[in-house]
N, C-alpha and C. Protein backbone atom coordinates (compact mmCIF):
# COMPACT_ATOMS: atom_id res chain seq x y z
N UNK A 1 1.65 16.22 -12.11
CA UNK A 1 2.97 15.87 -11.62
C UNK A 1 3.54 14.77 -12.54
N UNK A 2 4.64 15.17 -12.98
CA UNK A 2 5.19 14.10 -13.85
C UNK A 2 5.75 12.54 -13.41
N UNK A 3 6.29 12.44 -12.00
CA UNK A 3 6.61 11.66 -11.51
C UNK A 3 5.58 10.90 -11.09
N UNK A 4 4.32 11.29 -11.03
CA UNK A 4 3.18 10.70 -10.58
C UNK A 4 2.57 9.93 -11.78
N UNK A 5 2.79 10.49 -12.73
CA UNK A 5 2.74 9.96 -14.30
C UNK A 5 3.20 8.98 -14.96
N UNK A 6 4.65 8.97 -14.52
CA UNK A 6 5.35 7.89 -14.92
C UNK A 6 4.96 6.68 -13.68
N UNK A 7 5.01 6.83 -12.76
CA UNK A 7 4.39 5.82 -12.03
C UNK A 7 3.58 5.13 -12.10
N UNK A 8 2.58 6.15 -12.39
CA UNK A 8 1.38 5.38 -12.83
C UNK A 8 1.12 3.92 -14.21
N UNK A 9 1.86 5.07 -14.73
CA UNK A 9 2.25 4.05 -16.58
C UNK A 9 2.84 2.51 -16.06
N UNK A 10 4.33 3.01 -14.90
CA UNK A 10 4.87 1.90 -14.68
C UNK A 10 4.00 0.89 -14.16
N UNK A 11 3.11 1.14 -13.22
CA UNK A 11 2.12 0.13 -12.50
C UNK A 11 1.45 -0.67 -13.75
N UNK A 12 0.17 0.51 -14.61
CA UNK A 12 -0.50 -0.46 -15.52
C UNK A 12 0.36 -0.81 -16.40
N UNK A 13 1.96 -0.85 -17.00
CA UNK A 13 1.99 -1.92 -17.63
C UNK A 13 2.85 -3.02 -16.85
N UNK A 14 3.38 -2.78 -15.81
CA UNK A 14 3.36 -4.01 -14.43
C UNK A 14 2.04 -5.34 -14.42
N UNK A 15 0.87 -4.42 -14.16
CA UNK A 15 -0.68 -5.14 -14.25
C UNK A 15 -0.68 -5.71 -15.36
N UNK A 16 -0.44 -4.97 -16.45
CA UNK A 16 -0.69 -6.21 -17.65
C UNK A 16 0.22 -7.32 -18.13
N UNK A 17 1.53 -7.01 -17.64
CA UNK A 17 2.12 -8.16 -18.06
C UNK A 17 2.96 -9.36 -16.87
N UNK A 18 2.39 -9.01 -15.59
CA UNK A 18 2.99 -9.58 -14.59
C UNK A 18 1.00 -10.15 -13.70
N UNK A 19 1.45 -11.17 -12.55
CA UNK A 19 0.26 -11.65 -12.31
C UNK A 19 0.26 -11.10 -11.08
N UNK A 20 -1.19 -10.28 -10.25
CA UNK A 20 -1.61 -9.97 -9.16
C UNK A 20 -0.16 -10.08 -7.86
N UNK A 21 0.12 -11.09 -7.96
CA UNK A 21 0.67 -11.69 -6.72
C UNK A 21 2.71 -11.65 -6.88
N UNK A 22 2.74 -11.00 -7.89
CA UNK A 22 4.09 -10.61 -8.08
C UNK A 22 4.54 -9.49 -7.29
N UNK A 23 5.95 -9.72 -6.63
CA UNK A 23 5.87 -8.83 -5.28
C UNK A 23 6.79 -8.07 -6.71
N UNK A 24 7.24 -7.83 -7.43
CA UNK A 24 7.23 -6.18 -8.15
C UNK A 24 6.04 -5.14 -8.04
N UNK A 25 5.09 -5.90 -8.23
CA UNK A 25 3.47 -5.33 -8.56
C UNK A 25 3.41 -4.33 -7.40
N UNK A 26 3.48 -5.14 -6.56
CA UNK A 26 3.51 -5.22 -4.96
C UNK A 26 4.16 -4.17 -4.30
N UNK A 27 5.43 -3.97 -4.69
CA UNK A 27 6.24 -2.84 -4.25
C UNK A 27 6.23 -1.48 -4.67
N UNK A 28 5.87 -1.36 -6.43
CA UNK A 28 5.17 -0.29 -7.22
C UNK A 28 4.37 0.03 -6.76
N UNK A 29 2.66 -0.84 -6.32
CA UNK A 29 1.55 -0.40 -5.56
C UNK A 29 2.26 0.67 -4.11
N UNK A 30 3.26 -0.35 -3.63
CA UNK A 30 3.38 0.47 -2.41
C UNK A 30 3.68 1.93 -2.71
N UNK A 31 4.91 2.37 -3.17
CA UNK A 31 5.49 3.07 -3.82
C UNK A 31 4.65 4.55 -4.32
N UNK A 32 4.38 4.01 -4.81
CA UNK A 32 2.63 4.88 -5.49
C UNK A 32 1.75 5.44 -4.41
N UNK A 33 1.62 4.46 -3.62
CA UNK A 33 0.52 4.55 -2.66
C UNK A 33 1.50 5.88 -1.79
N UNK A 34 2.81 5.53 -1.77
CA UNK A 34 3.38 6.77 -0.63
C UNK A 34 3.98 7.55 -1.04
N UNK A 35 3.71 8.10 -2.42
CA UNK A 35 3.90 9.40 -3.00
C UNK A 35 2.88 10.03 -3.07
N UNK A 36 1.45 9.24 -3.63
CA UNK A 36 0.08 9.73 -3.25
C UNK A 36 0.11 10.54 -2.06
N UNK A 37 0.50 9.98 -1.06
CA UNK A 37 0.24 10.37 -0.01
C UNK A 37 1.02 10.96 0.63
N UNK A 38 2.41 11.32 -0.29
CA UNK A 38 3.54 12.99 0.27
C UNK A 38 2.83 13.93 -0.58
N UNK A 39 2.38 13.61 -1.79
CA UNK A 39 1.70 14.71 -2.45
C UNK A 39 0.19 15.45 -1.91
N UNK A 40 -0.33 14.41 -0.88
CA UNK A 40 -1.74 15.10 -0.44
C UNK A 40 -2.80 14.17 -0.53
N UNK A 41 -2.61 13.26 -1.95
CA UNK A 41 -3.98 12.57 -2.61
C UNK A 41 -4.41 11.61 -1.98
N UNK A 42 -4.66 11.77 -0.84
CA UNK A 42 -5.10 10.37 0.41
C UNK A 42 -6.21 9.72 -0.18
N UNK A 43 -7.33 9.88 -0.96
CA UNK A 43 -8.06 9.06 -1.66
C UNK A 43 -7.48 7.93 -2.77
N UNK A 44 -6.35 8.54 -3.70
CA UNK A 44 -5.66 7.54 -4.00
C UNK A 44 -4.44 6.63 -3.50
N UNK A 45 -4.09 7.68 -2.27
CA UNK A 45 -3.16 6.57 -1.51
C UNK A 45 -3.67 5.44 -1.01
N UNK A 46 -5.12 5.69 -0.46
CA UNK A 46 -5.44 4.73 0.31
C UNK A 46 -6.29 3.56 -0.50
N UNK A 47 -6.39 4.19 -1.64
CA UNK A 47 -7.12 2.84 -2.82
C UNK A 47 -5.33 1.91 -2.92
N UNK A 48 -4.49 2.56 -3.59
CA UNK A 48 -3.60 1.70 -4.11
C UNK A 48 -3.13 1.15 -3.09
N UNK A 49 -2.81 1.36 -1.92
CA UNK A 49 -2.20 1.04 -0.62
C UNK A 49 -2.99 -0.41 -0.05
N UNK A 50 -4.95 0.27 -0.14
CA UNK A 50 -5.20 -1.18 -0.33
C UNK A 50 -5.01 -2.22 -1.38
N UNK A 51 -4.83 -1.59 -2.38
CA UNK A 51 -5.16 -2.87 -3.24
C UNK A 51 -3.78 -3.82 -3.37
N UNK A 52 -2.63 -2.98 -2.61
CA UNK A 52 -1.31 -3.47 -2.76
C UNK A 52 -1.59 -4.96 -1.36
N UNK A 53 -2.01 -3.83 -0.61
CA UNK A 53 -2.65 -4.95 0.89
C UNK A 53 -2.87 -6.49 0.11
N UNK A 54 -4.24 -6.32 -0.49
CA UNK A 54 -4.89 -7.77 -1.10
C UNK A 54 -4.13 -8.21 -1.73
N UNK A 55 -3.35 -7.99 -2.44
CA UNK A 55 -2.12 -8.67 -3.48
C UNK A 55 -1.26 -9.28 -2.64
N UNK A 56 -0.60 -8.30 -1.52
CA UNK A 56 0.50 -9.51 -0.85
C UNK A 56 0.28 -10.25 0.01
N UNK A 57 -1.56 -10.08 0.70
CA UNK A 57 -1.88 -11.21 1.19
C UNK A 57 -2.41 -12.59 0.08
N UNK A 58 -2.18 -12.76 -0.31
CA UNK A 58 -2.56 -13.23 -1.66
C UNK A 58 -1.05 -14.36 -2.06
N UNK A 59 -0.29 -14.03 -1.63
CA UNK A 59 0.67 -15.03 -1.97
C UNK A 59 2.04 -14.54 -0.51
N UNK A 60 1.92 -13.91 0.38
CA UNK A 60 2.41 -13.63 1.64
C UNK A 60 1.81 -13.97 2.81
N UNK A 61 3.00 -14.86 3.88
CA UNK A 61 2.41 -15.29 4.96
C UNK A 61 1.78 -14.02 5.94
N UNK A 62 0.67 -14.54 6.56
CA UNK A 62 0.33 -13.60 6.98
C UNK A 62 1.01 -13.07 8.57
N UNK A 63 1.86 -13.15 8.79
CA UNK A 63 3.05 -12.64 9.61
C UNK A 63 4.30 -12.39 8.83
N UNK A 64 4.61 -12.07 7.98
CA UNK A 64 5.56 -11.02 6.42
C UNK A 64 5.43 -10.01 6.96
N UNK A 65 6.93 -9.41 6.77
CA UNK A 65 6.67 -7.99 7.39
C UNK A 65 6.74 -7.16 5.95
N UNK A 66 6.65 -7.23 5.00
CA UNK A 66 5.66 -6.81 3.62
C UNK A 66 4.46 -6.06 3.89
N UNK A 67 3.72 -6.84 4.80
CA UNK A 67 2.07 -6.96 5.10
C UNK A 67 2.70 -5.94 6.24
N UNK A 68 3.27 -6.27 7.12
CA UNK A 68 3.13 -5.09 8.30
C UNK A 68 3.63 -3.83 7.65
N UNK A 69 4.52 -3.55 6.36
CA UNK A 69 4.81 -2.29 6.45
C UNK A 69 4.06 -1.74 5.54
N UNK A 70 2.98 -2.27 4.37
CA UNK A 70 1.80 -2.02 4.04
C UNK A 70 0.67 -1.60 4.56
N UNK A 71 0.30 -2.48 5.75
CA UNK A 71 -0.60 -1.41 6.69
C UNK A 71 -0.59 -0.55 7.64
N UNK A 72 1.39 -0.10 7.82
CA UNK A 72 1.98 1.04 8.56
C UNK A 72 1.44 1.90 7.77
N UNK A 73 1.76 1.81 6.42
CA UNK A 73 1.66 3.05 5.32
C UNK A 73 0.17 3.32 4.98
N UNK A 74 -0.74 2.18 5.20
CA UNK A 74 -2.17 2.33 4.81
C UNK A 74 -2.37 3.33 6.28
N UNK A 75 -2.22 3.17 7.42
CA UNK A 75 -2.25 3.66 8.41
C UNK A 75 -2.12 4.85 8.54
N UNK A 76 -0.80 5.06 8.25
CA UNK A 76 -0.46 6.50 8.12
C UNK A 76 -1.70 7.40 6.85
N UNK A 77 -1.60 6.96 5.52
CA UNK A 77 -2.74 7.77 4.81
C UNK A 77 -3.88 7.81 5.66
N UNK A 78 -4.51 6.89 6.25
CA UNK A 78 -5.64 6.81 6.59
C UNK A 78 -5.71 8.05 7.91
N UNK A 79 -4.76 7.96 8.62
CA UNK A 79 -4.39 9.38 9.38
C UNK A 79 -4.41 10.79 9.31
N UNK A 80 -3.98 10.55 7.52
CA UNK A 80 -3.35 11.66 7.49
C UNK A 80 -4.90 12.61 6.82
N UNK A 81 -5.60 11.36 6.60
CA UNK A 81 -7.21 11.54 6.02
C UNK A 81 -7.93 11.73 7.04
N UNK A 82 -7.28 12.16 8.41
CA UNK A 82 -8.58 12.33 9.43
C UNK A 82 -9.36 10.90 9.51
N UNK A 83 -8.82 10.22 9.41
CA UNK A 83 -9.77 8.95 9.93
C UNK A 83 -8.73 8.15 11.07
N UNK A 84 -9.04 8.82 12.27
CA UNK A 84 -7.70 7.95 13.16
C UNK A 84 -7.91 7.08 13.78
N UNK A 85 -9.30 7.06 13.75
CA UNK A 85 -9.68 5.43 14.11
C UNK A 85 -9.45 4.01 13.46
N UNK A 86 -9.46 4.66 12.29
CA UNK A 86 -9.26 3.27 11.14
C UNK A 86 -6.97 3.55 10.80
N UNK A 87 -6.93 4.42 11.09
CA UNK A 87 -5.61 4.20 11.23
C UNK A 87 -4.76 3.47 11.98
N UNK A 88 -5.72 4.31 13.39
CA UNK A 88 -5.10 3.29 14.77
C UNK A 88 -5.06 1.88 14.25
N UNK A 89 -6.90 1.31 13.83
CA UNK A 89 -6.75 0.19 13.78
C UNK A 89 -6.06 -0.29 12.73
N UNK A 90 -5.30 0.22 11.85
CA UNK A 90 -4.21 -0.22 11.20
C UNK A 90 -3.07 -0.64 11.39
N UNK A 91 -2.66 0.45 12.52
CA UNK A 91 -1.08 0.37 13.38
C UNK A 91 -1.24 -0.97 13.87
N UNK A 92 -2.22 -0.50 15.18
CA UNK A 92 -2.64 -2.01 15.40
C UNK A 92 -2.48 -3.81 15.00
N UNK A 93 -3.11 -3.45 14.04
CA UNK A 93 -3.07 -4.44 13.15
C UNK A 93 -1.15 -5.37 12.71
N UNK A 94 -0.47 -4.34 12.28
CA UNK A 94 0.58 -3.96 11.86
C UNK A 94 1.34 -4.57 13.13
N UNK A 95 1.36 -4.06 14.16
CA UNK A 95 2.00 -4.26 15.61
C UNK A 95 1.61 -5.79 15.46
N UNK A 96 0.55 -6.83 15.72
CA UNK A 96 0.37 -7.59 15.69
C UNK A 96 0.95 -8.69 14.60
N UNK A 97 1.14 -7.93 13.26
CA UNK A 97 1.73 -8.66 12.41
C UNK A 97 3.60 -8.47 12.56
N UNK A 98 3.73 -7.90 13.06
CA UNK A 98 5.43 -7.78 12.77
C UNK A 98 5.52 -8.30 14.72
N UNK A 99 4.60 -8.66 15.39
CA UNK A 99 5.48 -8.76 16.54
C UNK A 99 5.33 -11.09 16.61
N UNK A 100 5.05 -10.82 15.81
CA UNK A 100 4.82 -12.81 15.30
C UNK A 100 5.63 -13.52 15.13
């Protein structure tokens, strides 16, 4: 997929010339993470989705609704992967952070 291509490019050279905790980084990870996961690839949605997670806790309060709509979306892949336990406890999670 070409669009998945260019995305990708855009992220690693995001990573190399911007630092972890830059909410561009941050929003690309997301981004990525939820095309991964209209396209099917729930193994890589749910890597980049986390790794977008650790980044904006990383320089985001942890009641940011950044963070809650990051682990809506980790949630949802994780769902959509048959794991609805670890989804729930995502929503969860999520509910708790955006109701702060």
């Amino acid at each position: 997929d070409k669009a998945i291509n260019i995305m990708q490019q855009c992220v690693g050279i995001q990573k190399q010339h911007l630092p972890t905790s830059r909410k561009e980084l941050c929003t690309s990870l997301n981004n990525l993470g939820l095309y991964y996961a209209e396209k099917g690839m729930l193994h890589e949605a749910i890597g980049t989705l986390e790794e977008c997670l650790v980044a904006r806790r990383l320089f985001l309060p942890p009641e940011h609704p950044d963070i809650g709509t990051t682990l809506w979306n980790l949630g949802n892949a994780y769902k959509k992967a048959k794991n609805v336990v670890k989804g729930t406890e995502l929503f969860q999670e999520c509910l708790s952070v955006l109701e702060k």
